[in-house]
Protein backbone atom coordinates (compact mmCIF):
# COMPACT_ATOMS: atom_id res chain seq x y z
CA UNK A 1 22.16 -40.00 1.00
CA UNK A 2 24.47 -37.49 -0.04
CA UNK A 3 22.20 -35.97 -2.78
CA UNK A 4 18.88 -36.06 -0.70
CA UNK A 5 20.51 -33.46 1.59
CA UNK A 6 21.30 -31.71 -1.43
CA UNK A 7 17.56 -31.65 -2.39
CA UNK A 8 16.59 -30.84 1.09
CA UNK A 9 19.16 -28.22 0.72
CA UNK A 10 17.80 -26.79 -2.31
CA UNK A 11 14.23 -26.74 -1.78
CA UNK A 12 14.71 -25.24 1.84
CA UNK A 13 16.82 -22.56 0.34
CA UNK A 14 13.61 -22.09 -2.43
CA UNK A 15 11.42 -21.80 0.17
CA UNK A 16 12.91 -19.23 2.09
CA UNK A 17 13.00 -16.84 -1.09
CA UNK A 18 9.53 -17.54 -1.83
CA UNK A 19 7.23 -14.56 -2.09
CA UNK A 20 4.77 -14.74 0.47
CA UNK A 21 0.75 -13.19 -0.48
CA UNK A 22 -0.70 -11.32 2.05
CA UNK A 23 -3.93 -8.65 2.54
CA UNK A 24 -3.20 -5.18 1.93
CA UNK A 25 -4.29 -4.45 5.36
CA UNK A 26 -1.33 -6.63 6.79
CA UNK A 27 1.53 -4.72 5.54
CA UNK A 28 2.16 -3.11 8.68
CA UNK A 29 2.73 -6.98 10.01
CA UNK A 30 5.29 -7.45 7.39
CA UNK A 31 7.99 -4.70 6.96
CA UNK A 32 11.30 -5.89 5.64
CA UNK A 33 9.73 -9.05 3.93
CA UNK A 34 9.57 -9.19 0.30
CA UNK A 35 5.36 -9.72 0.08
CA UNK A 36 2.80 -9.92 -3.06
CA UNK A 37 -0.05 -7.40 -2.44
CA UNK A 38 -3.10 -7.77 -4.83
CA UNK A 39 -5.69 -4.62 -4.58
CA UNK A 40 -6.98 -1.83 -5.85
CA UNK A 41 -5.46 1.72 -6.11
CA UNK A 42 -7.64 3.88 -5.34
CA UNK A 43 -5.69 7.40 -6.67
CA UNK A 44 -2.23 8.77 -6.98
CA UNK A 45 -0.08 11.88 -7.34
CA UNK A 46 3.14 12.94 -9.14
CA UNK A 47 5.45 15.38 -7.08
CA UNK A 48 7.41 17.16 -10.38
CA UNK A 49 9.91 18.71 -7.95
CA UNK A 50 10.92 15.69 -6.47
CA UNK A 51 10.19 13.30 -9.55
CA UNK A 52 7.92 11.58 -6.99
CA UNK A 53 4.71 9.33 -7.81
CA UNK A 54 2.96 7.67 -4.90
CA UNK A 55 0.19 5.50 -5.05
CA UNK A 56 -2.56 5.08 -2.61
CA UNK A 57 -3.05 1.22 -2.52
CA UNK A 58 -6.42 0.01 -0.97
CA UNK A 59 -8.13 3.16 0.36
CA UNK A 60 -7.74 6.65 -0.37
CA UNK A 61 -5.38 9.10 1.11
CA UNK A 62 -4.37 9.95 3.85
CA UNK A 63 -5.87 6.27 4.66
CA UNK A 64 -4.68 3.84 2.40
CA UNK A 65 -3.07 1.05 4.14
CA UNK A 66 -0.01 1.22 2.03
CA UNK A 67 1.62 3.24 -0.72
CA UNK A 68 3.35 2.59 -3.41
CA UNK A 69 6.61 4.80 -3.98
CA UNK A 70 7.83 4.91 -7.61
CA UNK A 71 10.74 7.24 -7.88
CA UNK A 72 11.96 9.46 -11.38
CA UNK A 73 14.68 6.74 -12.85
CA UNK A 74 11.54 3.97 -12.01
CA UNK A 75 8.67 6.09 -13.62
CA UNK A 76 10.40 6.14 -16.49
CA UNK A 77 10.04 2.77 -17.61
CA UNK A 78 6.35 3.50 -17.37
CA UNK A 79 4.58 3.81 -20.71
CA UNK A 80 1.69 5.97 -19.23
CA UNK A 81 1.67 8.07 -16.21
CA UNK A 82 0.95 5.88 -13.02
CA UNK A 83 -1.37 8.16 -11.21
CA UNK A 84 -3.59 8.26 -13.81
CA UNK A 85 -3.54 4.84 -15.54
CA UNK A 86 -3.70 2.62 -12.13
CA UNK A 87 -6.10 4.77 -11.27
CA UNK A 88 -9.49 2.31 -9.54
CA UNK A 89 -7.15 -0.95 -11.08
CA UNK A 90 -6.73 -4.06 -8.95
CA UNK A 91 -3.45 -4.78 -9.19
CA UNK A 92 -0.72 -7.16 -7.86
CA UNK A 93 2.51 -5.64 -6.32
CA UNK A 94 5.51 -6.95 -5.22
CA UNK A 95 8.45 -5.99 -3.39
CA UNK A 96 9.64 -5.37 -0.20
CA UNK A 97 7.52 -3.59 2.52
CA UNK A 98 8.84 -0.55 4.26
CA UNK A 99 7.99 2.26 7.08
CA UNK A 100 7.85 5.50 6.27
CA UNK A 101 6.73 8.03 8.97
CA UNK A 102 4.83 4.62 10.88
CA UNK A 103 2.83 3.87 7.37
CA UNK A 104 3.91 0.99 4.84
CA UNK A 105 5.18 1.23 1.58
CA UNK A 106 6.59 -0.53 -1.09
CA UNK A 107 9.29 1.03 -3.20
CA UNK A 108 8.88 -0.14 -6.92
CA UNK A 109 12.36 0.23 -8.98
CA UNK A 110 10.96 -2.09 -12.03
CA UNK A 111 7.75 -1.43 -13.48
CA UNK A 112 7.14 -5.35 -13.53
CA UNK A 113 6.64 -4.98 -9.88
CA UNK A 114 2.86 -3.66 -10.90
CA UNK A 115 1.16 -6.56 -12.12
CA UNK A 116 -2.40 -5.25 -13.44
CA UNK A 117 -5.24 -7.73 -12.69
């Protein structure tokens, strides 16, 4: 009995940590949850003074239904520059949807947060 509470335990516990896929559309519905967002990016720009890349993920700006933030330290990792290589790529992103001036984002800190499809 003992260990079947444990296993209730442990897969509860999984469960709650589990990444959750939703529409690109529905980020808005889901700030402060860590989410799974597969779309397209549809264009991007680096801001050199600030060491600033955002990504305009599923429409194109100013109304793309969320960005994706990737700051200096983060861009680093990236082989190629972002704005121009995810450029019309579907892609899968992960992490954990914010608000910034009413419109989601989703900061990346690890390039294995952009999943090409």
């Amino acid at each position: 009995m003992k260990y079947i509470l444990v296993v209730i335990l442990c897969i509860s516990c999984a469960a709650s940590f589990a990444q959750q896929e939703i529409k690109v559309d529905d980020a808005k519905k889901h700030v402060g949850e860590n989410v799974k967002i597969c779309t397209k990016i549809y264009g991007g720009k680096f801001f050199e003074k600030d060491s600033l890349t955002l990504l305009n993920a599923g429409g194109y700006y100013p109304d793309a239904p969320l960005t994706i933030v990737i700051h200096g330290e983060a861009r680093k990792a990236f082989d190629k520059k972002p704005e121009e290589y995810y450029k019309g790529v579907e892609v899968c992103i992960t992490g954990t949807v914010e608000l910034f001036k009413e419109k989601p984002q989703i900061v990346v800190s690890n390039k294995d947060q952009i999943v090409e499809q």
